[in-house]
N, C-alpha and C. Protein backbone atom coordinates (compact mmCIF):
# COMPACT_ATOMS: atom_id res chain seq x y z
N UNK A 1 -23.16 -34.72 -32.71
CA UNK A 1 -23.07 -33.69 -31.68
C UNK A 1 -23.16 -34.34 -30.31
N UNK A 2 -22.48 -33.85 -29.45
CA UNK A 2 -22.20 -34.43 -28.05
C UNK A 2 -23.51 -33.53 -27.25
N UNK A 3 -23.46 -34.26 -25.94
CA UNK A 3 -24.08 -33.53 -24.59
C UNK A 3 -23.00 -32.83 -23.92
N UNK A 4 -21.86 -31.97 -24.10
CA UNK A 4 -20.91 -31.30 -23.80
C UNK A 4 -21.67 -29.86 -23.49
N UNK A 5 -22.43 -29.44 -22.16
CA UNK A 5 -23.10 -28.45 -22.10
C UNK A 5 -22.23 -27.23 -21.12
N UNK A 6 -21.34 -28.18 -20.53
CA UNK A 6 -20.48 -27.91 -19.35
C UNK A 6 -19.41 -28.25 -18.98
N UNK A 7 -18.24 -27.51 -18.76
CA UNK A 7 -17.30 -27.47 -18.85
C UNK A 7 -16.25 -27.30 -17.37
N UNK A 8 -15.55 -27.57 -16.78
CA UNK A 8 -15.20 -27.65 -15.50
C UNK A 8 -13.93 -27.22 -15.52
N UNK A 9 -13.21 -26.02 -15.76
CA UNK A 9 -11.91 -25.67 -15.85
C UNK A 9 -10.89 -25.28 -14.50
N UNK A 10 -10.04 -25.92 -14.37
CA UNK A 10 -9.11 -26.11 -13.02
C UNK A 10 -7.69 -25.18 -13.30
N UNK A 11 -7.42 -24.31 -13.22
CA UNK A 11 -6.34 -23.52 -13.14
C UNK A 11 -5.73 -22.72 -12.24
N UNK A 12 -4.51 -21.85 -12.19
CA UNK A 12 -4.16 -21.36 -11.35
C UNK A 12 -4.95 -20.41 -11.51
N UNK A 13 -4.40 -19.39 -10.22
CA UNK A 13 -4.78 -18.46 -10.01
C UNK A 13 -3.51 -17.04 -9.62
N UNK A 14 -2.35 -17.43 -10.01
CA UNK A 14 -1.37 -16.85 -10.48
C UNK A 14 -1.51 -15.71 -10.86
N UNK A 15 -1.35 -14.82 -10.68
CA UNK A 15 -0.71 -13.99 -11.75
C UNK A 15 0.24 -13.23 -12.66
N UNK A 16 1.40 -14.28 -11.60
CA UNK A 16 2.77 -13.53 -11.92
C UNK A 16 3.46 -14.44 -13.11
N UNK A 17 2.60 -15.22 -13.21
CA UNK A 17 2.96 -16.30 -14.68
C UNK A 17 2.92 -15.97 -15.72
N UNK A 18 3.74 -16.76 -16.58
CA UNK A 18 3.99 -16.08 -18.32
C UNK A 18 2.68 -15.53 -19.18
N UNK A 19 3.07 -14.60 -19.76
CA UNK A 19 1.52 -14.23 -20.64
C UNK A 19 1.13 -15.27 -21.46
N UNK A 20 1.79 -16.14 -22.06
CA UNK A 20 1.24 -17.08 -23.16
C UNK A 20 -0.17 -17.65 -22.43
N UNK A 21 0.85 -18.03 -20.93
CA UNK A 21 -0.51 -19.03 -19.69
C UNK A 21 -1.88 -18.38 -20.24
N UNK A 22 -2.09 -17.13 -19.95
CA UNK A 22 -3.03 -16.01 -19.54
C UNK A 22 -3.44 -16.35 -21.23
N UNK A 23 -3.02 -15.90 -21.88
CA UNK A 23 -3.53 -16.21 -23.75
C UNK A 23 -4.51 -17.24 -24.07
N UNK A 24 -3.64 -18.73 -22.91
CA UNK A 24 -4.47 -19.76 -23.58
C UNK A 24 -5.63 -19.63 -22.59
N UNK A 25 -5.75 -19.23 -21.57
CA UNK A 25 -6.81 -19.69 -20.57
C UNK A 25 -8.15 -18.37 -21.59
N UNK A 26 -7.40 -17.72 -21.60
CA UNK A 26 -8.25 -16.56 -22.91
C UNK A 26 -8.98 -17.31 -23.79
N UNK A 27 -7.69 -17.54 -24.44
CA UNK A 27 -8.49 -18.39 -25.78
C UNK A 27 -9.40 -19.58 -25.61
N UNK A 28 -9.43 -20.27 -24.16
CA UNK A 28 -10.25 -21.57 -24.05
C UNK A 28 -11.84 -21.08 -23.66
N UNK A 29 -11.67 -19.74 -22.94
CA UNK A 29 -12.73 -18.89 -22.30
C UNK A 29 -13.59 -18.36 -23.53
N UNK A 30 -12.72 -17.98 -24.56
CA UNK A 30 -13.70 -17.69 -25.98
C UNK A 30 -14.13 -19.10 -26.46
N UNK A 31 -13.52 -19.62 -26.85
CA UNK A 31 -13.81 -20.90 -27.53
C UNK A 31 -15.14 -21.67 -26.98
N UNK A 32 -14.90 -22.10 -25.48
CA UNK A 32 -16.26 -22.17 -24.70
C UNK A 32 -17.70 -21.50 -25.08
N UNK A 33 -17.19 -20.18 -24.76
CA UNK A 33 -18.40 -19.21 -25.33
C UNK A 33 -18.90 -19.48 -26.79
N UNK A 34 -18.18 -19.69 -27.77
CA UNK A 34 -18.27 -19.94 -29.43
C UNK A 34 -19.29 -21.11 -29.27
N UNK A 35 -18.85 -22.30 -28.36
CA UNK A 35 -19.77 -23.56 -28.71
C UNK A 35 -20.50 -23.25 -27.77
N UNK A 36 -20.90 -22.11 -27.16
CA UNK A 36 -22.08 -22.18 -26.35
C UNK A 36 -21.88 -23.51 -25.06
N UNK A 37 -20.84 -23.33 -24.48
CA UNK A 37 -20.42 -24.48 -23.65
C UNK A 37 -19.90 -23.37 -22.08
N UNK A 38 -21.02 -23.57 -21.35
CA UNK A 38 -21.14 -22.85 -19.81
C UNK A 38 -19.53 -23.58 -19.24
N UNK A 39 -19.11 -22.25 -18.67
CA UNK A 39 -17.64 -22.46 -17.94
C UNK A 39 -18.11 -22.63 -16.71
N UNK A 40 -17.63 -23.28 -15.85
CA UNK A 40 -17.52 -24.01 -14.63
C UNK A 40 -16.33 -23.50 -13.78
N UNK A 41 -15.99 -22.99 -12.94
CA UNK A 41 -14.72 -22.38 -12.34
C UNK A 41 -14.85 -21.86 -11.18
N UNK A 42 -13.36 -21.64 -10.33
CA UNK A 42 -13.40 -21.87 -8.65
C UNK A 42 -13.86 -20.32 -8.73
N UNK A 43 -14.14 -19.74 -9.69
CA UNK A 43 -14.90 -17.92 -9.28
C UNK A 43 -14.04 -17.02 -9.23
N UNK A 44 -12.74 -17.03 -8.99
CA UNK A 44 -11.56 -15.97 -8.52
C UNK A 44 -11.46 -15.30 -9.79
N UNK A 45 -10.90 -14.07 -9.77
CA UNK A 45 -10.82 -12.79 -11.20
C UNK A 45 -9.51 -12.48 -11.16
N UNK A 46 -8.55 -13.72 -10.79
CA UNK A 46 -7.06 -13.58 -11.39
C UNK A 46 -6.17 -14.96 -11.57
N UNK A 47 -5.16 -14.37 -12.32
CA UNK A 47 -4.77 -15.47 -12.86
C UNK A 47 -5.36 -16.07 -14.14
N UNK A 48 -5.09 -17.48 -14.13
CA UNK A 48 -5.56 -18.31 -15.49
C UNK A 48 -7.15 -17.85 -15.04
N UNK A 49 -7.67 -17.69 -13.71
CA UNK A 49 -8.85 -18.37 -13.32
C UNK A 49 -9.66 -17.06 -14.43
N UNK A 50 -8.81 -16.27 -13.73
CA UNK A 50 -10.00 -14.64 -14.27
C UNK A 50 -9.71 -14.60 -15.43
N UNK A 51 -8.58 -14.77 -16.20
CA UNK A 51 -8.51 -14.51 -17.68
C UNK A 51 -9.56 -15.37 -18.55
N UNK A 52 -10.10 -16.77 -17.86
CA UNK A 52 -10.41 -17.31 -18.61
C UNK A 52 -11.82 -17.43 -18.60
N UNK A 53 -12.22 -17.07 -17.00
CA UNK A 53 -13.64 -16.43 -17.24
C UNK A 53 -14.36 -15.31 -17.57
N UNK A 54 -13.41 -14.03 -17.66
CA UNK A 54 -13.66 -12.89 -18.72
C UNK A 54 -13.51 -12.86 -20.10
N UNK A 55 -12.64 -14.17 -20.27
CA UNK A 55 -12.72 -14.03 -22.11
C UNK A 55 -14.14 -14.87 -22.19
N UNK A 56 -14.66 -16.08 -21.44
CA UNK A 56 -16.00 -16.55 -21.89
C UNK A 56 -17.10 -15.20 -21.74
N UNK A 57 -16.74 -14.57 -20.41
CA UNK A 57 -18.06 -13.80 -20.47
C UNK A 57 -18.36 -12.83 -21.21
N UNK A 58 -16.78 -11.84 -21.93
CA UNK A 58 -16.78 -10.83 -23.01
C UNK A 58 -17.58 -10.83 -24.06
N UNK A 59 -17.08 -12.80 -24.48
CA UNK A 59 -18.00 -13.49 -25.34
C UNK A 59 -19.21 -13.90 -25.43
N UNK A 60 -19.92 -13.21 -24.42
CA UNK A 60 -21.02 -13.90 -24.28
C UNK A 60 -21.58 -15.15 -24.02
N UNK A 61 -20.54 -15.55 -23.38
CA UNK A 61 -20.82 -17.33 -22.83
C UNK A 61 -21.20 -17.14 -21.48
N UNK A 62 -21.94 -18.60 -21.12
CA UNK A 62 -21.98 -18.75 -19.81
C UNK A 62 -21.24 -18.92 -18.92
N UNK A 63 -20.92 -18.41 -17.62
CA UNK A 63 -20.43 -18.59 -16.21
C UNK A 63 -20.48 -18.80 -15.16
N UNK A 64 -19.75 -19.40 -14.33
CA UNK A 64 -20.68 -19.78 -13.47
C UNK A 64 -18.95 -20.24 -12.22
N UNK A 65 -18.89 -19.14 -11.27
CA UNK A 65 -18.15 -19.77 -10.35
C UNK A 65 -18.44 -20.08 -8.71
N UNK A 66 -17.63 -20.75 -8.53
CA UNK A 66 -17.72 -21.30 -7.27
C UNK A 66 -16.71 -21.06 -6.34
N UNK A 67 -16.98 -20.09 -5.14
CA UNK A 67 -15.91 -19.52 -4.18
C UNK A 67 -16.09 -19.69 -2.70
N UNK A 68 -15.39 -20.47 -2.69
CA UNK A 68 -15.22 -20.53 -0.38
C UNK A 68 -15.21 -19.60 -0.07
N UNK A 69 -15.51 -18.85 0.75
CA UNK A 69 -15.87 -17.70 1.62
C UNK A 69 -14.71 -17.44 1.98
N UNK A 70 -13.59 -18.53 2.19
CA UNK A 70 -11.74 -17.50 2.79
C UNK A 70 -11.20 -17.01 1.92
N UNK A 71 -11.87 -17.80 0.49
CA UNK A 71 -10.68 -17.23 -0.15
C UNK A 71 -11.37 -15.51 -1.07
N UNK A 72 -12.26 -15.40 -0.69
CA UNK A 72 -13.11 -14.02 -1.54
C UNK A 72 -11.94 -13.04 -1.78
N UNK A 73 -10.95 -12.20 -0.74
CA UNK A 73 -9.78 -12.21 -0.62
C UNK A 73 -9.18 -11.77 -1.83
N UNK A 74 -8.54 -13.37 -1.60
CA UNK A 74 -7.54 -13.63 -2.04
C UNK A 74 -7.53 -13.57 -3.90
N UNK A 75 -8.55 -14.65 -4.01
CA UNK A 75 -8.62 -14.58 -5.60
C UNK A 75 -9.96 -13.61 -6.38
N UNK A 76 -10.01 -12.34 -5.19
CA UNK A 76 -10.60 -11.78 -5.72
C UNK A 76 -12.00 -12.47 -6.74
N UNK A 77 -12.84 -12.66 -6.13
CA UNK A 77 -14.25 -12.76 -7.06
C UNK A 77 -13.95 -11.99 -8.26
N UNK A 78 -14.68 -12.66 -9.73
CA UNK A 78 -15.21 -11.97 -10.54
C UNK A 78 -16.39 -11.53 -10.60
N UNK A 79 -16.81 -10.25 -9.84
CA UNK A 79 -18.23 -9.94 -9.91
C UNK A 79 -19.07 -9.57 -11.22
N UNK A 80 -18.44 -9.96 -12.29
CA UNK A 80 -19.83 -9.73 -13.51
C UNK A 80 -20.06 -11.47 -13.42
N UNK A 81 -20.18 -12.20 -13.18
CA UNK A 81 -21.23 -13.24 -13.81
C UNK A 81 -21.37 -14.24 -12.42
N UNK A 82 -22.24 -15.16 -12.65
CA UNK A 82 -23.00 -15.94 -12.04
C UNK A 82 -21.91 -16.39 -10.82
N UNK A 83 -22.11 -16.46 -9.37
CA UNK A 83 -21.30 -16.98 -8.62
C UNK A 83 -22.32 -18.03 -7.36
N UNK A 84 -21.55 -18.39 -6.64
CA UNK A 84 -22.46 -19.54 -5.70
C UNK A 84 -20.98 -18.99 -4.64
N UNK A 85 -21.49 -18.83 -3.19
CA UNK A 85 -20.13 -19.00 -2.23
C UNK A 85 -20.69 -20.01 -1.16
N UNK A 86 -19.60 -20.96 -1.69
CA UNK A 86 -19.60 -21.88 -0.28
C UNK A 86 -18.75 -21.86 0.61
N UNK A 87 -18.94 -22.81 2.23
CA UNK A 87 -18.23 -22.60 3.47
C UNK A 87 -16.45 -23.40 3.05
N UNK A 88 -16.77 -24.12 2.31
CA UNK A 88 -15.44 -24.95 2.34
C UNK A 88 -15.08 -25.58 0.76
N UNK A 89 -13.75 -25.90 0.63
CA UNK A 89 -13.00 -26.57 -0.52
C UNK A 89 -13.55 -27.53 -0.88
N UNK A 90 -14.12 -28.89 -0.25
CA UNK A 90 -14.85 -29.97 -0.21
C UNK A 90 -16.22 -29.52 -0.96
N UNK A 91 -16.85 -28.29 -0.46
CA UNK A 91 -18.09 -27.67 -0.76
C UNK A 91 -17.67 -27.46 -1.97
N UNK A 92 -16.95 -26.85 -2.85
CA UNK A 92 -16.87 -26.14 -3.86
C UNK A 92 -16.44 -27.25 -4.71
N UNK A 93 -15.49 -28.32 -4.81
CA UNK A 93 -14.66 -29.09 -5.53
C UNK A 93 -15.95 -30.20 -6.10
N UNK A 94 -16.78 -30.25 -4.92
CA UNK A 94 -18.37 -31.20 -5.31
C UNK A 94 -19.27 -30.53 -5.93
N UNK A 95 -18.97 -29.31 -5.81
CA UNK A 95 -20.25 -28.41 -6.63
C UNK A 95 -19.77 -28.15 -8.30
N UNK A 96 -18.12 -28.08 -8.04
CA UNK A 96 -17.63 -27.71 -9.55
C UNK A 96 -18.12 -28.98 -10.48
N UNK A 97 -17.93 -30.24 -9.70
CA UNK A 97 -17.65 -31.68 -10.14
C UNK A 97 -19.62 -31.94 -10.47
N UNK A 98 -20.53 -31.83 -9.87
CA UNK A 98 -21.67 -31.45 -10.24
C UNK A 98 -22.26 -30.67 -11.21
N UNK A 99 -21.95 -29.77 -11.38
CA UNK A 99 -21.78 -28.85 -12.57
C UNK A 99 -21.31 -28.76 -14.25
N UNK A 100 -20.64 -29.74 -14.11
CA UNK A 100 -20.09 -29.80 -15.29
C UNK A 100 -20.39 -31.60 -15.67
N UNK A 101 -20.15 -31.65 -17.02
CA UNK A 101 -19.67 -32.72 -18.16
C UNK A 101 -18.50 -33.12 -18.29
N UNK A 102 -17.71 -32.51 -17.99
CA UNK A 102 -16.22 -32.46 -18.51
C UNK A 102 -15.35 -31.72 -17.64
N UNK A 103 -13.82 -31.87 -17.60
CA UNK A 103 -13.04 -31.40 -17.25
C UNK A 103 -11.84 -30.75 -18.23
N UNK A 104 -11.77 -29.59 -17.80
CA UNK A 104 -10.20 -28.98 -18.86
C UNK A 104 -9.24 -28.39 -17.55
N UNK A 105 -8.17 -28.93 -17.74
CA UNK A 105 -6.58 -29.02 -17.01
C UNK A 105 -5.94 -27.37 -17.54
N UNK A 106 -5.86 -26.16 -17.29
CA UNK A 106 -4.76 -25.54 -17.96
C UNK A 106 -3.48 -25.43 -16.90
N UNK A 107 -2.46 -24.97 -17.24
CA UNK A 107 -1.19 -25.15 -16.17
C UNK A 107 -1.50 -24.49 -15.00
N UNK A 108 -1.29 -24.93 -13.63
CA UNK A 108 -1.35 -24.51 -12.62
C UNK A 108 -0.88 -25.05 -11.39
N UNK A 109 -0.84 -24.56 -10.38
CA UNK A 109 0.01 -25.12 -9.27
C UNK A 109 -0.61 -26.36 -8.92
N UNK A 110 -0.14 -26.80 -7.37
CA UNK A 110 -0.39 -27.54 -6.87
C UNK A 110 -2.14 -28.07 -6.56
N UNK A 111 -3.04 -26.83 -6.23
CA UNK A 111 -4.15 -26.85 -5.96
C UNK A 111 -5.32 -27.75 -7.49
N UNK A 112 -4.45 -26.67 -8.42
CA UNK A 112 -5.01 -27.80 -9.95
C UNK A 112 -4.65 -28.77 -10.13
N UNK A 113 -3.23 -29.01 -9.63
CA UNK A 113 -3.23 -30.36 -9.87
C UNK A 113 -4.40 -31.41 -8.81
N UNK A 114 -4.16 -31.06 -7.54
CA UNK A 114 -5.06 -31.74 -6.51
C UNK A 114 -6.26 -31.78 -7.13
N UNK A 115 -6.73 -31.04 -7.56
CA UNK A 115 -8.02 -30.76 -8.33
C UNK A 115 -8.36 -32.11 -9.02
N UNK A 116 -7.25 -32.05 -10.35
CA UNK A 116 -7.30 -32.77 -11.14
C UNK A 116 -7.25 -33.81 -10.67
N UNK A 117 -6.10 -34.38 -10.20
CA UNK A 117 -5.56 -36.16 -9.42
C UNK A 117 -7.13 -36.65 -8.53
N UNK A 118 -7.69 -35.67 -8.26
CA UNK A 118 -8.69 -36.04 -7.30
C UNK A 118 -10.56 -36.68 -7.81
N UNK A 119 -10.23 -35.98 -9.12
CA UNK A 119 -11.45 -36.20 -10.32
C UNK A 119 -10.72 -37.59 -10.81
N UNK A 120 -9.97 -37.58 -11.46
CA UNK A 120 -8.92 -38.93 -12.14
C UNK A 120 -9.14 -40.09 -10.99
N UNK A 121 -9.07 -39.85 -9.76
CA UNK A 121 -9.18 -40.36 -8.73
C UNK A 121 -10.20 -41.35 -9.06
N UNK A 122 -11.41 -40.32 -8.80
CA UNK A 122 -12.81 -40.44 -8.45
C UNK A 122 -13.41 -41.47 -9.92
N UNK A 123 -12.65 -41.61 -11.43
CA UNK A 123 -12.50 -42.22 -12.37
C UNK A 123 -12.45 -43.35 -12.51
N UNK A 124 -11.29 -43.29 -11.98
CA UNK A 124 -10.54 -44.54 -11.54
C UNK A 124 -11.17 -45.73 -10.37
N UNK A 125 -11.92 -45.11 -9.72
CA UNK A 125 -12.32 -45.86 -8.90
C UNK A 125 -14.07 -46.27 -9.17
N UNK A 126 -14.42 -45.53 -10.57
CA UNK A 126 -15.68 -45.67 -10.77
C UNK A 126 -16.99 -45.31 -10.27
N UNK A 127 -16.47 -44.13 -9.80
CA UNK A 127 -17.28 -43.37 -9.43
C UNK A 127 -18.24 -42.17 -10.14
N UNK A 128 -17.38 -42.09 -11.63
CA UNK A 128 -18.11 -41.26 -12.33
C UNK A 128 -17.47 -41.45 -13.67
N UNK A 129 -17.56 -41.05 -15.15
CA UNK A 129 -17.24 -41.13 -16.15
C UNK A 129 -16.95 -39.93 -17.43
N UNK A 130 -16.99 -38.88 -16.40
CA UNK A 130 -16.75 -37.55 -17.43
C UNK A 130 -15.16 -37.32 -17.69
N UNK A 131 -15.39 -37.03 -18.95
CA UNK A 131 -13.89 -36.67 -19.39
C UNK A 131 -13.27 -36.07 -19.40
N UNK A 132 -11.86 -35.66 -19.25
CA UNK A 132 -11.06 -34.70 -18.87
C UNK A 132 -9.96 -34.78 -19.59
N UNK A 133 -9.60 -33.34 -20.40
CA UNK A 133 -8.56 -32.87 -20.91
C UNK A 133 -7.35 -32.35 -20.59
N UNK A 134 -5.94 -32.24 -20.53
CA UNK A 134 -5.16 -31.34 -20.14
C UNK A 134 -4.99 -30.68 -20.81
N UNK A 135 -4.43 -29.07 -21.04
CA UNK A 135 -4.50 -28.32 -22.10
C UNK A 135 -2.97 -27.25 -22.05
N UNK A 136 -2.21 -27.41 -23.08
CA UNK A 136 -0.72 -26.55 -22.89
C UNK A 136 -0.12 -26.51 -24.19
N UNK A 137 0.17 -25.07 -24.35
CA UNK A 137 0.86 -25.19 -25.52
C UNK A 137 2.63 -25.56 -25.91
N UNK A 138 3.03 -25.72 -24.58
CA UNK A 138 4.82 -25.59 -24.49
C UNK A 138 4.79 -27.14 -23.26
N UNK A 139 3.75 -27.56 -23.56
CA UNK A 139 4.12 -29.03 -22.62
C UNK A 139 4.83 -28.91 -21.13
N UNK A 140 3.75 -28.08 -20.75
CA UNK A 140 3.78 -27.97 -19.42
C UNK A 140 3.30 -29.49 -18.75
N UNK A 141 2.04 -29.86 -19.01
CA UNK A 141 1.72 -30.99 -18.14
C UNK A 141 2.75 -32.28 -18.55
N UNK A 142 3.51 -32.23 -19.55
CA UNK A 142 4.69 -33.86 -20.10
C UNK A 142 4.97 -34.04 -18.96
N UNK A 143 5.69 -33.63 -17.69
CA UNK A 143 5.95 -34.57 -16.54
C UNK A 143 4.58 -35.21 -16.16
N UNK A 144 3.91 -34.57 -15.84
CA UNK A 144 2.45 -35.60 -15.39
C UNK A 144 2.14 -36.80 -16.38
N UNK A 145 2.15 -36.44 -17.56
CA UNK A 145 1.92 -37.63 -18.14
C UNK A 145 3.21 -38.69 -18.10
N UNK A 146 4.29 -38.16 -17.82
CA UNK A 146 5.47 -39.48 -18.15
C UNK A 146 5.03 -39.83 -16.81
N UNK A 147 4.80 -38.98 -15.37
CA UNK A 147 4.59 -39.72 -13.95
C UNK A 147 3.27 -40.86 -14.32
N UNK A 148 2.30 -40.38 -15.05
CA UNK A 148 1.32 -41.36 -15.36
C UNK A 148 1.57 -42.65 -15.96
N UNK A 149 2.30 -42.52 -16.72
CA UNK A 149 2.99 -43.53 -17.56
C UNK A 149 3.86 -44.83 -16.52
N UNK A 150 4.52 -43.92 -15.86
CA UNK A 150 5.44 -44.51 -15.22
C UNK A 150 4.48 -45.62 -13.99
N UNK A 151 3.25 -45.02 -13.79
CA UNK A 151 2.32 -45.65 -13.06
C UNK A 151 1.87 -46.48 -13.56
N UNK A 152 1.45 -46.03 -15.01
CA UNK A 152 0.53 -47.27 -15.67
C UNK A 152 1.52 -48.88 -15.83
N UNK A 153 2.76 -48.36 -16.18
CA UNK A 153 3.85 -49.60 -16.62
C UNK A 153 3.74 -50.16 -15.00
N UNK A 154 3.59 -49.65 -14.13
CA UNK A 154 4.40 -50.49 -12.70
C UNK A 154 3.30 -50.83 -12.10
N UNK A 155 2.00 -51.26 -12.85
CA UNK A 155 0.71 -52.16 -12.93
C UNK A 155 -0.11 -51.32 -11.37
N UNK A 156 0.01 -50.11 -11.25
CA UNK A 156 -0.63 -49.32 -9.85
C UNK A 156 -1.65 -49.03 -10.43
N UNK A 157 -1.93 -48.70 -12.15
CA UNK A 157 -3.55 -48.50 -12.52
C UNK A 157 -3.41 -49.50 -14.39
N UNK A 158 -4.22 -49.50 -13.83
CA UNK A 158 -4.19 -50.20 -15.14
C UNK A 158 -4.30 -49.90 -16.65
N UNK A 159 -3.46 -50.33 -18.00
CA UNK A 159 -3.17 -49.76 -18.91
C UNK A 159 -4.42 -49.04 -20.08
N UNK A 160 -5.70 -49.52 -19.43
CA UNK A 160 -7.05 -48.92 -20.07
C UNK A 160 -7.20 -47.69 -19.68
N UNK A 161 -6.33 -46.86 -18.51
CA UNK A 161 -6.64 -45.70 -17.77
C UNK A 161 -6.07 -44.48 -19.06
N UNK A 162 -5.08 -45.20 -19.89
CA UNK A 162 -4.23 -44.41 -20.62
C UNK A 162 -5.52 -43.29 -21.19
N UNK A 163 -6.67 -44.16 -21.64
CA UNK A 163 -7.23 -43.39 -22.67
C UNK A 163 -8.00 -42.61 -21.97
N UNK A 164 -8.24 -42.02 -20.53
CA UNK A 164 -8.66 -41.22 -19.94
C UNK A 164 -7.89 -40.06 -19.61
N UNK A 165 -6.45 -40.24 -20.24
CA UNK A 165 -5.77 -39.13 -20.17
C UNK A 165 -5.26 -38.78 -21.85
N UNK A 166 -5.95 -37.48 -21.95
CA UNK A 166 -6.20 -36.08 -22.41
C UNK A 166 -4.71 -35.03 -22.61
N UNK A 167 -3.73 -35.00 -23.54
CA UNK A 167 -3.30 -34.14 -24.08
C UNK A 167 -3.67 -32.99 -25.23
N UNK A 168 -3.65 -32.06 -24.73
CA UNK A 168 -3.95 -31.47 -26.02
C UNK A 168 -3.27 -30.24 -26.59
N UNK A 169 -3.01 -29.61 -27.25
CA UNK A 169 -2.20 -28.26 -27.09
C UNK A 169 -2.94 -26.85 -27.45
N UNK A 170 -4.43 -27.03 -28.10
CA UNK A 170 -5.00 -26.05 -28.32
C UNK A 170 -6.41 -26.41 -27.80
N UNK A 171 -7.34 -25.04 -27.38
CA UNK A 171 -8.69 -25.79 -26.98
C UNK A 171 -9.41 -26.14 -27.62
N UNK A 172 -9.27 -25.75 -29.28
CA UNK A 172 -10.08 -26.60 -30.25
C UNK A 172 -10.10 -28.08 -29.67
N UNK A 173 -9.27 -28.58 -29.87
CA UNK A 173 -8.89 -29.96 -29.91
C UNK A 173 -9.26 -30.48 -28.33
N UNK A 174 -8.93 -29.80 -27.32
CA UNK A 174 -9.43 -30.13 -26.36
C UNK A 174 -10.44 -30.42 -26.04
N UNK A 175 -11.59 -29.32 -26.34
CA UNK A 175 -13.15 -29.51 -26.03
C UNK A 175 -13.49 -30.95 -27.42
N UNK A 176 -13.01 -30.91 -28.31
CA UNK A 176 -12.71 -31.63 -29.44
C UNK A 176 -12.72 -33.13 -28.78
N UNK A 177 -11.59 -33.64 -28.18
CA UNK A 177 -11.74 -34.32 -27.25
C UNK A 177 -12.42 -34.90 -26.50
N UNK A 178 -12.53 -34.07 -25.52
CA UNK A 178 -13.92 -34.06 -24.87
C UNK A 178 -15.40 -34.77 -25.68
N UNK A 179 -15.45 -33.76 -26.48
CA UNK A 179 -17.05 -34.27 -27.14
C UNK A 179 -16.86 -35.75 -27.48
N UNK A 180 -15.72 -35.96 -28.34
CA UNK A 180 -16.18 -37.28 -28.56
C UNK A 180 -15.54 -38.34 -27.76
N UNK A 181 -15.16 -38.51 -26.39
CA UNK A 181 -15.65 -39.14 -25.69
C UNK A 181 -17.23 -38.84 -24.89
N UNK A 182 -17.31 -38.26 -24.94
CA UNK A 182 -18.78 -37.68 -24.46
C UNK A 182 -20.04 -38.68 -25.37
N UNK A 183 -19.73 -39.11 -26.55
CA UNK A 183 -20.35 -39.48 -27.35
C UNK A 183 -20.08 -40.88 -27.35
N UNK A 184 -18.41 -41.11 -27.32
CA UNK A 184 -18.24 -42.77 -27.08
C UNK A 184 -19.32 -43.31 -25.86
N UNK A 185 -19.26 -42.38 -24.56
CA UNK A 185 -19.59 -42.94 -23.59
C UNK A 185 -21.21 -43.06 -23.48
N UNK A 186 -21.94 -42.69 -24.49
CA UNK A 186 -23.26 -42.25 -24.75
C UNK A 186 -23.81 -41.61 -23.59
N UNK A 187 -23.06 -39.87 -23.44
CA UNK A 187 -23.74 -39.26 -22.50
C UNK A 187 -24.52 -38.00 -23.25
C-alpha cells in the first residue's frame, strides 16, 4: 500500500466539451472517493473541474479546492465542499502543488496544460518528486507525449524523464500508477 493520500487533478473547465470528457473526470472523482484518496482541484463547479469534484463528493470523498478571487465568476465555485480563496494563480498553483502526492492530467486547455508543463518542470529540475499521470480515453494527450518524445530524442531532457511520464486510459490504472511509483520512490 502506497502514501497516495492526495491527489492533484488539473482540468478544464469547459463546458461545451464532449460528454465522454465529463464521464471520465466523473469516473476519476468516484474512484478517488472509493480509495479514500482527497481530490485536490482549482475549486470551479464546471466543466471537467465540477464534474469531477461532485462525483468525489456524491461519493463521499474528500475535497478540497482552490480559487483566485477573479475567477469566483467565472468557474463558478463549488459551494458544497471544502474551499481556500486565494489573491492570485501563483497562490493557488503552490497551494494545489502543496496539497497533494500526486498529480492526474484529464484533457484540457491550455491553462492544464501550463499547469501540468510547470509541475514536470519543477521535476525535472529537482525540485520535487511526486508523480503524475495523464488520463484519456480516445488519446487526447498522444500529441504531448510524441512532443515529449521528440524532446527526449533531441537530448533537451534526458531519456530517464520518459518514466515520469504517465499514460493511462482509465483511472483505475492511473491512480494505479501513481501508487506504485509512490512506493518505488519510498514516499
Amino acid at each position: 500500500m502506497s502514501n497516495l493520500r492526495s491527489v492533484c487533478v488539473y482540468c478544464g473547465a469547459s463546458g461545451e466539451v464532449r460528454p465522454d470528457y465529463i464521464a471520465l473526470a466523473e469516473q476519476l472523482g468516484r474512484e478517488l472517493a472509493k480509495r479514500d484518496i482527497r481530490l485536490v482541484y482549482g475549486g470551479g463547479g464546471v466543466g471537467l473541474m465540477g464534474a469531477c469534484a461532485r462525483a468525489a463528493h456524491e461519493s463521499a470523498g474528500d475535497v478540497l479546492g482552490i480559487m483566485p478571487r477573479f475567477l469566483l465568476e467565472k468557474e463558478r465555485m463549488y459551494q458544497d465542499v471544502e474551499h481556500r480563496i486565494v489573491e492570485d494563480m501563483h497562490t493557488r498553483k503552490q497551494m494545489m502543488f502543496d496539497e497533494a502526492d500526486a498529480f492526474i492530467v484529464l484533457p484540457g486547455g491550455i491553462g492544464t496544460l501550463e499547469e501540468a508543463v510547470e509541475i514536470l518542470s519543477w521535476a525535472r529540475l529537482g525540485l520535487h518528486a511526486k508523480p503524475m499521470a495523464f488520463l484519456d480515453e480516445d488519446g487526447f494527450w498522444a500529441p504531448f507525449f510524441e512532443l515529449m518524445s521528440h524532446i527526449i530524442d533531441g537530448k533537451f531532457t534526458p531519456e530517464s524523464f520518459r518514466a515520469a511520464l504517465v499514460h493511462s486510459d482509465t483511472p483505475e490504472k492511473a491512480i494505479d500508477a501513481l501508487c506504485e511509483r509512490i512506493v518505488m520512490l519510498g514516499q
